[in-house]
N, C-alpha and C. Protein backbone atom coordinates (compact mmCIF):
# COMPACT_ATOMS: atom_id res chain seq x y z
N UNK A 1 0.84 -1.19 0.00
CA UNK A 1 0.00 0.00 0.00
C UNK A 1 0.88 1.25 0.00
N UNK A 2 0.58 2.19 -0.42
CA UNK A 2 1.26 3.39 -0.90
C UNK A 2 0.64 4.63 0.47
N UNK A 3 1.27 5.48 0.46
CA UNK A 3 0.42 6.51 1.90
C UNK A 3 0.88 7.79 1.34
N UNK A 4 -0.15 8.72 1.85
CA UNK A 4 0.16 10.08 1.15
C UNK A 4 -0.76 9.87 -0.50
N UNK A 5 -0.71 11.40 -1.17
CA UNK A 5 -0.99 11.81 -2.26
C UNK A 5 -0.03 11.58 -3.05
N UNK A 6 0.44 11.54 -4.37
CA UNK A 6 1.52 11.72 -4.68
C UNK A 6 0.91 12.22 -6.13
N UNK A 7 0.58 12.69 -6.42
CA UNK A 7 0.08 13.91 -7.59
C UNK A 7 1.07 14.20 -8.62
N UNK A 8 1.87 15.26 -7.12
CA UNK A 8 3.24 15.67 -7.70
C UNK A 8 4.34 14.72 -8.72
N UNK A 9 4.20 13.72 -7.97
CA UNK A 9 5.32 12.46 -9.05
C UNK A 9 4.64 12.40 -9.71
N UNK A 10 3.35 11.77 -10.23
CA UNK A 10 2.49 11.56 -11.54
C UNK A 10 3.10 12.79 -12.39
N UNK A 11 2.60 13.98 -12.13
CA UNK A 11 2.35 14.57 -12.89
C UNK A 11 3.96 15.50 -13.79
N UNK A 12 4.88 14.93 -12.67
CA UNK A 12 6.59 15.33 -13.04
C UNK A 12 7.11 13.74 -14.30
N UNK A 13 6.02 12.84 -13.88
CA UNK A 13 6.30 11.41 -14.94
C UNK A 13 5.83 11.96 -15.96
N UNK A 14 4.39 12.46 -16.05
CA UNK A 14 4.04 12.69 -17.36
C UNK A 14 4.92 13.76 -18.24
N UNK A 15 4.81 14.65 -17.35
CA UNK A 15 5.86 16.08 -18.03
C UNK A 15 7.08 15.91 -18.50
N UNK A 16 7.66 14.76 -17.64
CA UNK A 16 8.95 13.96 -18.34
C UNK A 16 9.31 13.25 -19.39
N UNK A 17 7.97 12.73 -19.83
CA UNK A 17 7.63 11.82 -20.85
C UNK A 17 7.28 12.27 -21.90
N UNK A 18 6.28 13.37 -21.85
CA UNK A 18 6.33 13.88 -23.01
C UNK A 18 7.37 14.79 -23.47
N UNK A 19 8.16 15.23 -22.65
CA UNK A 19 10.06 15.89 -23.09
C UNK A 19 10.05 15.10 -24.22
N UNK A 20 10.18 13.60 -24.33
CA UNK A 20 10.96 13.03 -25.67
C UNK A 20 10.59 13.02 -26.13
N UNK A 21 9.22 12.99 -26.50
CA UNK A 21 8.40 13.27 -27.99
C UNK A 21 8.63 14.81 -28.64
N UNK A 22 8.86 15.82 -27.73
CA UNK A 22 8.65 16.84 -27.89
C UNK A 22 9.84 17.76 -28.15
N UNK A 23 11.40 16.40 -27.78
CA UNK A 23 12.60 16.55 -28.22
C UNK A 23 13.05 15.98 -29.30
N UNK A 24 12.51 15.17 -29.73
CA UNK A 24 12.76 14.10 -30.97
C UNK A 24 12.00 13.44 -31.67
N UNK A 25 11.65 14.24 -33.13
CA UNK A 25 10.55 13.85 -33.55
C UNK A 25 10.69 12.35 -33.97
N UNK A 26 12.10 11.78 -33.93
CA UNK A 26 11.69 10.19 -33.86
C UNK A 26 10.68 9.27 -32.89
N UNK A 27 11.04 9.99 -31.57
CA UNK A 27 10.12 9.39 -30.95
C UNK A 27 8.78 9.56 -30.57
N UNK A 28 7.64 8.67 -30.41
CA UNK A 28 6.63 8.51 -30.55
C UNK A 28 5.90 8.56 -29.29
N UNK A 29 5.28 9.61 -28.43
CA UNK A 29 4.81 9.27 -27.32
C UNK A 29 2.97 8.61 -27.20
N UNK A 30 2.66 7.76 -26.28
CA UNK A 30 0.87 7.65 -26.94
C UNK A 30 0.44 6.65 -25.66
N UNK A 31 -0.81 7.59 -25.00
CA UNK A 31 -0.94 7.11 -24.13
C UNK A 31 -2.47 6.15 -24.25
N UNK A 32 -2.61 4.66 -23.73
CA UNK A 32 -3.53 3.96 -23.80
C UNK A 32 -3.96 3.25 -22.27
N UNK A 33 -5.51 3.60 -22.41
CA UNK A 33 -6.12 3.62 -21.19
C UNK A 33 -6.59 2.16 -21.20
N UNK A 34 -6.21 1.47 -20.13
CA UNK A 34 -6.15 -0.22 -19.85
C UNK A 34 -7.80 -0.76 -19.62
N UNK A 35 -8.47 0.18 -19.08
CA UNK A 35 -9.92 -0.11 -18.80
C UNK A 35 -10.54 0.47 -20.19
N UNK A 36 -10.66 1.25 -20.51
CA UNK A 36 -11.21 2.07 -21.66
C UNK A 36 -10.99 2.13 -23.01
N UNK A 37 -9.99 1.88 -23.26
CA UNK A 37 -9.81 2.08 -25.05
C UNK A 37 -9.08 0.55 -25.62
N UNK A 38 -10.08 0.35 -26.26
CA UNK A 38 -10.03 -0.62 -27.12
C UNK A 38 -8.75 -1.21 -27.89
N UNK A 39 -7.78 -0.06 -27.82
CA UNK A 39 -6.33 -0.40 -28.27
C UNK A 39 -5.22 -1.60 -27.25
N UNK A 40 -6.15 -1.53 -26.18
CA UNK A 40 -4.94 -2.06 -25.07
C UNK A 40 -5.58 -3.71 -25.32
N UNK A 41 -6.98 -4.11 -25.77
CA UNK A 41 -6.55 -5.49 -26.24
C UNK A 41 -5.60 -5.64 -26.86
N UNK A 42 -5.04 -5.69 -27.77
CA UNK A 42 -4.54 -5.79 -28.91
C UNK A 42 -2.55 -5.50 -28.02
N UNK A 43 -2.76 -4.98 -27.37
CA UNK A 43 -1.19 -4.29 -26.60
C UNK A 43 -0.97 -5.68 -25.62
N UNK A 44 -2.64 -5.96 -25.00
CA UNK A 44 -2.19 -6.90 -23.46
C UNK A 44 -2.06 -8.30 -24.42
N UNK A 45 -2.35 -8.99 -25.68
CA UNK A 45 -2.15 -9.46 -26.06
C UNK A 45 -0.87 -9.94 -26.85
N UNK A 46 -0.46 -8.95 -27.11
CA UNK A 46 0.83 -8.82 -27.94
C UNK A 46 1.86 -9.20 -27.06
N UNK A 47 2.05 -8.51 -25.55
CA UNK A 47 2.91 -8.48 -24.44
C UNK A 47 2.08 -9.69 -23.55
N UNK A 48 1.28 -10.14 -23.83
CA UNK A 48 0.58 -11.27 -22.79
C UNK A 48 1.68 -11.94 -21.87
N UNK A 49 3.09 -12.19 -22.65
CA UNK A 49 4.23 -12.93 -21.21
C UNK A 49 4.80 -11.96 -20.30
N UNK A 50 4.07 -10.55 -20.64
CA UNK A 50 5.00 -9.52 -19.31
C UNK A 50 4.08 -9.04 -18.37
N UNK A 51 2.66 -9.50 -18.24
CA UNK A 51 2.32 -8.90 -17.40
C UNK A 51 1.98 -7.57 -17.04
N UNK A 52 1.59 -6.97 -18.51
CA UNK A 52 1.37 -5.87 -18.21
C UNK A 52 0.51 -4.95 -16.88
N UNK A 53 0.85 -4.05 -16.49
CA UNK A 53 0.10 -3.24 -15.63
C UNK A 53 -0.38 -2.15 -15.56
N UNK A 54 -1.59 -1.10 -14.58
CA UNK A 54 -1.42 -0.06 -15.00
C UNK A 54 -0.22 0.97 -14.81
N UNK A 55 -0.40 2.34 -15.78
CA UNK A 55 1.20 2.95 -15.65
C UNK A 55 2.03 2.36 -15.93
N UNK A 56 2.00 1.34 -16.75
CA UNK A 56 3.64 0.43 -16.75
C UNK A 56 3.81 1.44 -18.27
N UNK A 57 5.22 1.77 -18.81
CA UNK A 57 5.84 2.44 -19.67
C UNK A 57 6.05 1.08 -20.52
N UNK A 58 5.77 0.94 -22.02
CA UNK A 58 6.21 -0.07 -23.10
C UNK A 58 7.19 0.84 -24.06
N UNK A 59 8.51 0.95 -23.84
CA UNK A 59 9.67 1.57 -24.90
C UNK A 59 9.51 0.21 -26.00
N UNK A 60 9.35 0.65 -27.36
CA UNK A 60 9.63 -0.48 -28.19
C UNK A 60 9.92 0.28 -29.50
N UNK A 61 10.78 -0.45 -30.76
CA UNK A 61 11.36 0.16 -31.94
C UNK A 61 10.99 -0.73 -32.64
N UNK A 62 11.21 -1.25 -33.99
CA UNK A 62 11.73 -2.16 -35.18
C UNK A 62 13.32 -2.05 -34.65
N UNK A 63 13.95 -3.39 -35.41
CA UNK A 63 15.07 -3.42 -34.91
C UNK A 63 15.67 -4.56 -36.23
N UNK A 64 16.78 -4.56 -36.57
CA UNK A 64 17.48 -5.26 -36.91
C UNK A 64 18.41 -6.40 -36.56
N UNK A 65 18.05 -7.43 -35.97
CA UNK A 65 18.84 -8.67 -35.65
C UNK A 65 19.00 -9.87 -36.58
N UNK A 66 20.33 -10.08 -36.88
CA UNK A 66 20.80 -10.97 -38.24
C UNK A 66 19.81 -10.92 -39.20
N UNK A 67 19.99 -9.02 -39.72
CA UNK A 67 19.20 -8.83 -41.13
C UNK A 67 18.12 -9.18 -41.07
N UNK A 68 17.55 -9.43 -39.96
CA UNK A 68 16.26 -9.22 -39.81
C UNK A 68 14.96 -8.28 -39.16
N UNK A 69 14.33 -7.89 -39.65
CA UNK A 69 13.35 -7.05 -38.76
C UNK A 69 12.61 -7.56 -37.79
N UNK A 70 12.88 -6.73 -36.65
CA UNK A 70 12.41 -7.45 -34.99
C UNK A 70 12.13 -6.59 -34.19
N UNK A 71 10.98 -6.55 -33.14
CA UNK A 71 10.86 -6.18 -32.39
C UNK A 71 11.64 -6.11 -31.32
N UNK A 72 12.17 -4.87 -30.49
CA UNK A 72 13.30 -5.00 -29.22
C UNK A 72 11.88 -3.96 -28.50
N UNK A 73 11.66 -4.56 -27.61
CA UNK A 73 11.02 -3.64 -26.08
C UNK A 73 11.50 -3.86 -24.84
N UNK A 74 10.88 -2.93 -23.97
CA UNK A 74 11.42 -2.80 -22.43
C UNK A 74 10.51 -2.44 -21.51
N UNK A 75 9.95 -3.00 -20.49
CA UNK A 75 8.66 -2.96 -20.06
C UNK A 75 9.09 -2.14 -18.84
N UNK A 76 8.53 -0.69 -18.42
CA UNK A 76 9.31 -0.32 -17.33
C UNK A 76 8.22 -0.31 -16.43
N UNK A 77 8.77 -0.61 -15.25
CA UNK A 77 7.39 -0.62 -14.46
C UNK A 77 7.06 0.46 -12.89
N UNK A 78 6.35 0.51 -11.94
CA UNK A 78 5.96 1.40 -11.18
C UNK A 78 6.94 1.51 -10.69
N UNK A 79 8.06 0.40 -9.84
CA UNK A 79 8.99 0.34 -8.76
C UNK A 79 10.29 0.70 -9.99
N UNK A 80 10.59 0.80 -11.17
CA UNK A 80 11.45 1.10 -11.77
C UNK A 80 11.34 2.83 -11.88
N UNK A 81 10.25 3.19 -11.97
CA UNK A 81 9.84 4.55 -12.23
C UNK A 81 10.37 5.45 -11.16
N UNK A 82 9.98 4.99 -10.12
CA UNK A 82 9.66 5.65 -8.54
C UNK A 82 10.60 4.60 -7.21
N UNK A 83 11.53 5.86 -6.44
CA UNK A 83 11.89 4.97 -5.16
C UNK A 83 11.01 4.99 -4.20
N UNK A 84 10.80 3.85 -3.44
CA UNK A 84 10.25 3.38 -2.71
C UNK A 84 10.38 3.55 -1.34
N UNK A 85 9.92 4.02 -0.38
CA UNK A 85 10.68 3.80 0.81
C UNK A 85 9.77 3.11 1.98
N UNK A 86 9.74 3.02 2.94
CA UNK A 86 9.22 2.27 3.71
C UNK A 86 8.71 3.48 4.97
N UNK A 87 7.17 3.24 5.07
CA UNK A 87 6.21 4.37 5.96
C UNK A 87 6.56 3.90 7.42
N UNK A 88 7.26 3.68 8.07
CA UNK A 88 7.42 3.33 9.52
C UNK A 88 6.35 3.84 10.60
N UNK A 89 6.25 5.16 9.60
CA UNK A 89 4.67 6.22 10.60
C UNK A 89 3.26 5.52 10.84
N UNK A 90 3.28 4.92 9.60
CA UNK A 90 1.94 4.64 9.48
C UNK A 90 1.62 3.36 10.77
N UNK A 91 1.01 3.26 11.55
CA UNK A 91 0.61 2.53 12.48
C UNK A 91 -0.54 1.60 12.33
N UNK A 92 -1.05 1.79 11.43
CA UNK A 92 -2.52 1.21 11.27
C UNK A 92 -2.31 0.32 10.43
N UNK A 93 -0.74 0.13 8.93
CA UNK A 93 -0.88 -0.63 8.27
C UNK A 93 0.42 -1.47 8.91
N UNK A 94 0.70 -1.13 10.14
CA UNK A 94 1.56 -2.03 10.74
C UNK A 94 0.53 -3.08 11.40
N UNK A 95 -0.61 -2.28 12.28
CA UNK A 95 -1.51 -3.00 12.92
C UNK A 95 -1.86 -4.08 12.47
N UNK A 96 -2.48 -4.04 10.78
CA UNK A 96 -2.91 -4.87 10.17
C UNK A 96 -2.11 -5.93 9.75
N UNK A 97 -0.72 -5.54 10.27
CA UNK A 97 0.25 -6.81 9.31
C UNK A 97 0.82 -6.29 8.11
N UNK A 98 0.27 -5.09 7.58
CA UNK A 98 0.88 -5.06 6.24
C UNK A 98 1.68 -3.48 6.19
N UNK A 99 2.57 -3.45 4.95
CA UNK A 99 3.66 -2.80 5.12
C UNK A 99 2.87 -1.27 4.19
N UNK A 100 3.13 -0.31 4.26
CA UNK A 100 3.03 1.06 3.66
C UNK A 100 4.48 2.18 3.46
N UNK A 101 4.32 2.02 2.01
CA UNK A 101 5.50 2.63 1.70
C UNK A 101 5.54 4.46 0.72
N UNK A 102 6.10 4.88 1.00
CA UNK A 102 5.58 6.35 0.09
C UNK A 102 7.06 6.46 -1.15
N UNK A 103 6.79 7.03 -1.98
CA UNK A 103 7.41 7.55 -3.16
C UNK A 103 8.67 8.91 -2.16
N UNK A 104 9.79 8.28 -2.59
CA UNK A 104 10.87 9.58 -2.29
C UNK A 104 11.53 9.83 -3.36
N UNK A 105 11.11 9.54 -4.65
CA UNK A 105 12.09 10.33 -5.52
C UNK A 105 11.50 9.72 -6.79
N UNK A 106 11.82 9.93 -7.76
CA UNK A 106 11.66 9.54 -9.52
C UNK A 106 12.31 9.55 -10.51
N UNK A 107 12.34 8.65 -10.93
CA UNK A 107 13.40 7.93 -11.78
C UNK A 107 13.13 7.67 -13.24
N UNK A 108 12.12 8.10 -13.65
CA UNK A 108 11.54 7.77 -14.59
C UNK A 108 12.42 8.35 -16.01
N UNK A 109 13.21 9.49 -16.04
CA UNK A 109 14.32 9.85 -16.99
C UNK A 109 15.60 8.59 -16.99
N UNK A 110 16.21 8.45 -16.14
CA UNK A 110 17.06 7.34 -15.64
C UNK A 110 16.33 5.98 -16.65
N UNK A 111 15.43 5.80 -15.83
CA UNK A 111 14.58 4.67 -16.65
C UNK A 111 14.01 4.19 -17.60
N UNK A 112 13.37 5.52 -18.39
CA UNK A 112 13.11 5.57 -20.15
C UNK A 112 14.01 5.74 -20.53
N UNK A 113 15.13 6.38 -20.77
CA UNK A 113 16.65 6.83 -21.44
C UNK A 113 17.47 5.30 -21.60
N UNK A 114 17.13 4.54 -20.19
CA UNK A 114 18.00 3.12 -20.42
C UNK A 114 17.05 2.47 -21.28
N UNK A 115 16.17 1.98 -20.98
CA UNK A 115 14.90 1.37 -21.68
C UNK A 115 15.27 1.68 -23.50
N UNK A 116 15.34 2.89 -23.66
CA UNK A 116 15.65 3.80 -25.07
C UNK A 116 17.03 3.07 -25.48
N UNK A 117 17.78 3.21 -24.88
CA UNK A 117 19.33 2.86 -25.17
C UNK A 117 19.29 1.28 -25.35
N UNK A 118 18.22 0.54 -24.77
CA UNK A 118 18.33 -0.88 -25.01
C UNK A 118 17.79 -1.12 -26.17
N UNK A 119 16.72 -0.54 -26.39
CA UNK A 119 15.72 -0.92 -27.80
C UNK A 119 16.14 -0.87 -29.08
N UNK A 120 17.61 0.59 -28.87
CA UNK A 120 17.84 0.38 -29.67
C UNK A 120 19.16 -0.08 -30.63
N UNK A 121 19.86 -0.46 -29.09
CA UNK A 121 21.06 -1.17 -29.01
C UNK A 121 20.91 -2.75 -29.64
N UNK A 122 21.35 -3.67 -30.00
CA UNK A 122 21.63 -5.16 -30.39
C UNK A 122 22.48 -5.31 -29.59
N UNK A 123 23.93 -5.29 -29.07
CA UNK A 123 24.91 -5.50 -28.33
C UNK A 123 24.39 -5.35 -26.92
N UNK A 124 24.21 -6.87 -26.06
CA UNK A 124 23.99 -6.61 -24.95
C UNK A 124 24.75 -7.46 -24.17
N UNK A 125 25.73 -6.39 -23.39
CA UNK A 125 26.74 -7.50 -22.53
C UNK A 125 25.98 -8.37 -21.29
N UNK A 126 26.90 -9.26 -21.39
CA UNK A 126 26.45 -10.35 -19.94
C UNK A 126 27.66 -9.85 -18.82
N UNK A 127 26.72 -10.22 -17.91
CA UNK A 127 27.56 -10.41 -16.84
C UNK A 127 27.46 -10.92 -15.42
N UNK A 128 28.10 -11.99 -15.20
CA UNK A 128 27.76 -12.90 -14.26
C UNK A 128 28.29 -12.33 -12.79
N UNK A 129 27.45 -12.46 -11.71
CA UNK A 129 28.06 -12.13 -10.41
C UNK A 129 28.18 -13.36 -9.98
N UNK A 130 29.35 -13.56 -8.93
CA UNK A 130 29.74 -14.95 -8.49
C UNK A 130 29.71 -14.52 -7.02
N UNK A 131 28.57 -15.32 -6.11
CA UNK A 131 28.18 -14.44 -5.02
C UNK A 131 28.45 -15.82 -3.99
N UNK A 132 29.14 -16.77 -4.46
CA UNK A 132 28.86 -17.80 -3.13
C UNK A 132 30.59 -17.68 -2.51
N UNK A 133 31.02 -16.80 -2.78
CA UNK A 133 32.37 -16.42 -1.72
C UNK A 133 32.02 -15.17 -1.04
N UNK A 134 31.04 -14.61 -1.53
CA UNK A 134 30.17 -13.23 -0.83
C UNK A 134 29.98 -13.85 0.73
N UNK A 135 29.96 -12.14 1.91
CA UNK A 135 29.56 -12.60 2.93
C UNK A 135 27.95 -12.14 2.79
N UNK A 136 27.08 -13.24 3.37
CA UNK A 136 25.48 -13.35 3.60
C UNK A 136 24.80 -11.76 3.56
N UNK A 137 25.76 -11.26 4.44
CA UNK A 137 24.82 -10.15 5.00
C UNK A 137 25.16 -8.53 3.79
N UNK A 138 25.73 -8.74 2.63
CA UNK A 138 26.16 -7.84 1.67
C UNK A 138 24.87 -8.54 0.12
N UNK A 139 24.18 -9.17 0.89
CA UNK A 139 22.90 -9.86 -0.22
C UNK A 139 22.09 -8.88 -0.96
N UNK A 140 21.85 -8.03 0.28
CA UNK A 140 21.00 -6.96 -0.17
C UNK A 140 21.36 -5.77 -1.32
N UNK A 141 23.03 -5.39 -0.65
CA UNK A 141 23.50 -5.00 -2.22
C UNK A 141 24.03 -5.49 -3.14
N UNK A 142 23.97 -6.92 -3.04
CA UNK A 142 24.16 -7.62 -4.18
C UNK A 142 22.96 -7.53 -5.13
N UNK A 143 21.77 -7.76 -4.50
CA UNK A 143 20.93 -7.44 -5.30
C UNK A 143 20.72 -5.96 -6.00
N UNK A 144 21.15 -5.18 -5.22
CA UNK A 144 20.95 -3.40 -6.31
C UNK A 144 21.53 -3.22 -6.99
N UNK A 145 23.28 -3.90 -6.99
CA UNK A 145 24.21 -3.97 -7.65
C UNK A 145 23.83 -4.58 -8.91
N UNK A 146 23.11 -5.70 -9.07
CA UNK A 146 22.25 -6.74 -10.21
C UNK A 146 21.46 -5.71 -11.02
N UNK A 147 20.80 -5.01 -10.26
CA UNK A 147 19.25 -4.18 -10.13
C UNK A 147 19.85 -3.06 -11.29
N UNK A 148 20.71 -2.55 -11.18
CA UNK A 148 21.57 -1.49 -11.56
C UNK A 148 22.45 -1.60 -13.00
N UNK A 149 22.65 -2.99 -12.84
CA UNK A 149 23.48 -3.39 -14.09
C UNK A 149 22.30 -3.57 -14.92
N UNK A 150 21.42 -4.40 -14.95
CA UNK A 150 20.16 -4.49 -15.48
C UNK A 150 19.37 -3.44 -16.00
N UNK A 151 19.14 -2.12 -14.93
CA UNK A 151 18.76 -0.93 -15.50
C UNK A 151 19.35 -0.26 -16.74
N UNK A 152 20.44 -0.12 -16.95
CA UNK A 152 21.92 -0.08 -17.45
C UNK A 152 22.16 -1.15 -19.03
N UNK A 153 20.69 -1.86 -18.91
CA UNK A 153 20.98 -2.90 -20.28
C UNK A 153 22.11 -3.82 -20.26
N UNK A 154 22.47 -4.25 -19.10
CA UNK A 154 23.36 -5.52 -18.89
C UNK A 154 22.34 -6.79 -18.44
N UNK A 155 22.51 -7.65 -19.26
CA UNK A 155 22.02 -9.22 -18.99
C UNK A 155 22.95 -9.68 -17.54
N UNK A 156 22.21 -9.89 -16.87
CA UNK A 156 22.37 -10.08 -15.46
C UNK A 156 22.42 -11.53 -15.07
N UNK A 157 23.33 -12.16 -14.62
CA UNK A 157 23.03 -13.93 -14.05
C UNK A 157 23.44 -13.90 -12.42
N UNK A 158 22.94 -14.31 -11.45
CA UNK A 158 23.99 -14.59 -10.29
C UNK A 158 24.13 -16.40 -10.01
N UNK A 159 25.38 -16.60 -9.83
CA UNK A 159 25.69 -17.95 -9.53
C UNK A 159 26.04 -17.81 -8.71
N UNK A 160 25.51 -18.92 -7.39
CA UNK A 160 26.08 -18.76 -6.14
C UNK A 160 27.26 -20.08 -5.89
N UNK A 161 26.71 -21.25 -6.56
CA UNK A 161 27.66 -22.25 -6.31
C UNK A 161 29.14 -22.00 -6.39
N UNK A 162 29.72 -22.94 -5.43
CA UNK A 162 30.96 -23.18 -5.56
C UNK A 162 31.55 -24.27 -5.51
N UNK A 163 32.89 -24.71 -6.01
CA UNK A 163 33.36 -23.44 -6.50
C UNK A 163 33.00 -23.88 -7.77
N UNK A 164 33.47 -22.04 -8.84
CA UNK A 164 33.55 -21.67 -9.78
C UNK A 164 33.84 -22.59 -10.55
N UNK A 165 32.99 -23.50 -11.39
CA UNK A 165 33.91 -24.55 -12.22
C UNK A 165 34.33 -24.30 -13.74
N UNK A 166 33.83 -22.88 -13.92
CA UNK A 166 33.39 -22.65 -15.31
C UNK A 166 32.97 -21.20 -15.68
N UNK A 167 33.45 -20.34 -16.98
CA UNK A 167 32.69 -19.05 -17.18
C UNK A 167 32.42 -19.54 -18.64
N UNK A 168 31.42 -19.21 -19.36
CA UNK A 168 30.24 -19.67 -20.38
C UNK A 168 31.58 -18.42 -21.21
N UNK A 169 31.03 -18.72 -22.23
CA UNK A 169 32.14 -18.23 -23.75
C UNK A 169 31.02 -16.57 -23.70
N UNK A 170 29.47 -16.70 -23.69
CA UNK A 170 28.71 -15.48 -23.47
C UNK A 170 29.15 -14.11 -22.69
N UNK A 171 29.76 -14.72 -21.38
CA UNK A 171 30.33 -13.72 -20.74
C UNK A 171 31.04 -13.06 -21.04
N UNK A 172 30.81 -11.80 -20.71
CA UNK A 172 31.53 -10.56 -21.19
C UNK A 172 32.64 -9.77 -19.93
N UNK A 173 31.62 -9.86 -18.64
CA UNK A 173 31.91 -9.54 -17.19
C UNK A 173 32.13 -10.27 -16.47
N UNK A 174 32.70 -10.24 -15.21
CA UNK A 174 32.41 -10.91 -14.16
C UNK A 174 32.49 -10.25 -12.95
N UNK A 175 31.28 -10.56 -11.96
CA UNK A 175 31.73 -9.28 -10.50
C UNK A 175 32.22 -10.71 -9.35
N UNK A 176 32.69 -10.53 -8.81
CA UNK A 176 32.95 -11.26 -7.28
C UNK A 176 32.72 -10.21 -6.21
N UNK A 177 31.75 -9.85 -5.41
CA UNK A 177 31.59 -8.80 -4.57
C UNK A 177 31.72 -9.31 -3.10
N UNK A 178 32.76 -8.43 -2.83
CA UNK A 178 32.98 -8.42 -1.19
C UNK A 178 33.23 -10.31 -0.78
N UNK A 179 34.45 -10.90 -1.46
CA UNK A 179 34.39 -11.98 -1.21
C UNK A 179 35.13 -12.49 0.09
N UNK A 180 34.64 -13.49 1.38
CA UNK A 180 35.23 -13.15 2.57
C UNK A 180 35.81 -14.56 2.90
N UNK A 181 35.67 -16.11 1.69
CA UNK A 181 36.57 -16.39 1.92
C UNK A 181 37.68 -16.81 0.57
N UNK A 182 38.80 -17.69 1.12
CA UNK A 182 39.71 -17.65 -0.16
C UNK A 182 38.77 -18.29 -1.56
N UNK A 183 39.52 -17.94 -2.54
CA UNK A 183 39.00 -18.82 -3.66
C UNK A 183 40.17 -20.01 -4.15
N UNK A 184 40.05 -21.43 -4.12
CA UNK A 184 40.41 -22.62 -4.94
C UNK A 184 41.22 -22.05 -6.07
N UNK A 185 42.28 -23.12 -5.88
CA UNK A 185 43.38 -22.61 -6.98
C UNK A 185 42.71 -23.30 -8.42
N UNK A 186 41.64 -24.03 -8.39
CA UNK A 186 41.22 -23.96 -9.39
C UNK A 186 40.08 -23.26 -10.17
N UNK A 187 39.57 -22.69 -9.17
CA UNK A 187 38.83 -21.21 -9.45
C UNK A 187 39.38 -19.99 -9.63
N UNK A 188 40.78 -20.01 -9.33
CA UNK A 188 41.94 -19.15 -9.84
C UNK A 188 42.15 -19.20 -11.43
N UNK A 189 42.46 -20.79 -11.78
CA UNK A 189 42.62 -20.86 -12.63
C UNK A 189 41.51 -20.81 -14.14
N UNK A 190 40.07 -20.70 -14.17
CA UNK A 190 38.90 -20.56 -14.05
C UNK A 190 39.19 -18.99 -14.62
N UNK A 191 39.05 -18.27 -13.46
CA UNK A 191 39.11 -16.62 -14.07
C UNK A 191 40.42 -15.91 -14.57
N UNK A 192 41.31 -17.10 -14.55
CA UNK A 192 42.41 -16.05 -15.17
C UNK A 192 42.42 -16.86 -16.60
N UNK A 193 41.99 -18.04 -16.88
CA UNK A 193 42.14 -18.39 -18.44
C UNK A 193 40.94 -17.51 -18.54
N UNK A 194 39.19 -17.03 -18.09
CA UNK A 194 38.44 -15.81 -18.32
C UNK A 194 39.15 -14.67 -18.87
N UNK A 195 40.09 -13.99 -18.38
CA UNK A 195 40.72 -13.01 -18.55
C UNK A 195 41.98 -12.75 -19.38
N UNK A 196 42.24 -13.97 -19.91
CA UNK A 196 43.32 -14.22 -20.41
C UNK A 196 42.96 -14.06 -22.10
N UNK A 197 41.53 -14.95 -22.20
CA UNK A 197 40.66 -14.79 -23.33
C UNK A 197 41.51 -15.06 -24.36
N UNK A 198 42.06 -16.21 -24.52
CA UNK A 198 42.77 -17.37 -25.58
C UNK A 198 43.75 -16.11 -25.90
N UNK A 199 44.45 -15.48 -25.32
CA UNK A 199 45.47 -14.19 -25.32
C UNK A 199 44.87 -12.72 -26.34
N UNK A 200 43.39 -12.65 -26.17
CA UNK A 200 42.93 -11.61 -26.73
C UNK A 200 42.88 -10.78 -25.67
N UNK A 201 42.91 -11.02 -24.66
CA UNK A 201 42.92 -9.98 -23.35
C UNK A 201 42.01 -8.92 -23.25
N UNK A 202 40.60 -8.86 -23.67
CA UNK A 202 39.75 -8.12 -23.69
C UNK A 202 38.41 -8.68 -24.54
């Protein structure tokens, strides 16, 4: 549950949104009402595996992948738009058991601009985090750290197993964050033939 008005963010999303139409006549802004206009069959159908919602942002282009014409989209959604924070005040939706959180900030430039940069990018790096030498309690920014690369148009994996027996030929990256204990000399050997990259070194 959400607490407070928040008007103000709506109405700084919309004003934001229409900036790019209104900066670039390539892009196309067009808004479709989920209860009401007859266009959003045809949208919730098309996207039927994402789940569309209301307010969710659909960035999408034509695109070219191996000479072919393709659709690239990016589904941005409420918690991508807007930070979240947690209502500690509210007493009544503690009472009940359940949590109330209010909007502290907006993100929604951050978030269409990446969305934009993906759609119309083809080149999308991977990059694997290797989190089972991580200590437990650094989970949480392991996950924003993920959250972030992802925003950012990086294909995101986390592997926790250990050890490391292997990095996939796909990979482009690799993070090890905050690792607290040693790593296996054959997980040594693992990321430095990674890095070594049959002596292309990059």
């Amino acid at each position: 549950s959400l607490s407070d008005d928040y008007t103000d963010y709506y109405n700084q999303t919309l004003k934001l949104i229409n900036k790019y139409g209104d900066l670039n006549d390539k892009i196309t802004v067009e808004y479709v009402d989920m209860y009401n206009d007859p266009a959003f069959d045809a949208i919730q159908q098309k996207y039927s595996n994402e789940g569309i919602q209301y307010g969710d942002i659909i960035i999408t282009t034509a695109a070219k992948v191996d000479g072919k014409d393709t659709e690239r989209f990016k589904i941005v959604g409420f918690e991508d738009i807007y930070y979240l924070a947690e209502d500690t005040s509210n007493s009544y939706y503690q009472m009940m058991g359940m949590s109330a959180k209010y909007i502290s900030g907006n993100n929604v430039e951050t978030a269409v601009t990446s969305a934009i940069a993906y759609v119309l990018g083809s080149d999308t790096k991977k990059v694997v985090v290797f989190s089972g030498h991580s200590a437990a309690d650094i989970s949480t920014y392991t996950q924003q750290y993920m959250k972030l690369l992802s925003d950012n148009n990086f294909d995101v994996e986390e592997i926790s197993n250990i050890p490391i027996a292997t990095i996939e030929e796909d990979v482009d990256v690799i993070a090890l964050l905050a690792p607290n204990s040693d790593l296996l000399d054959s997980e040594i050997d693992v990321i430095v033939d990674f890095l070594e990259n049959d002596g292309k070194y990059g």
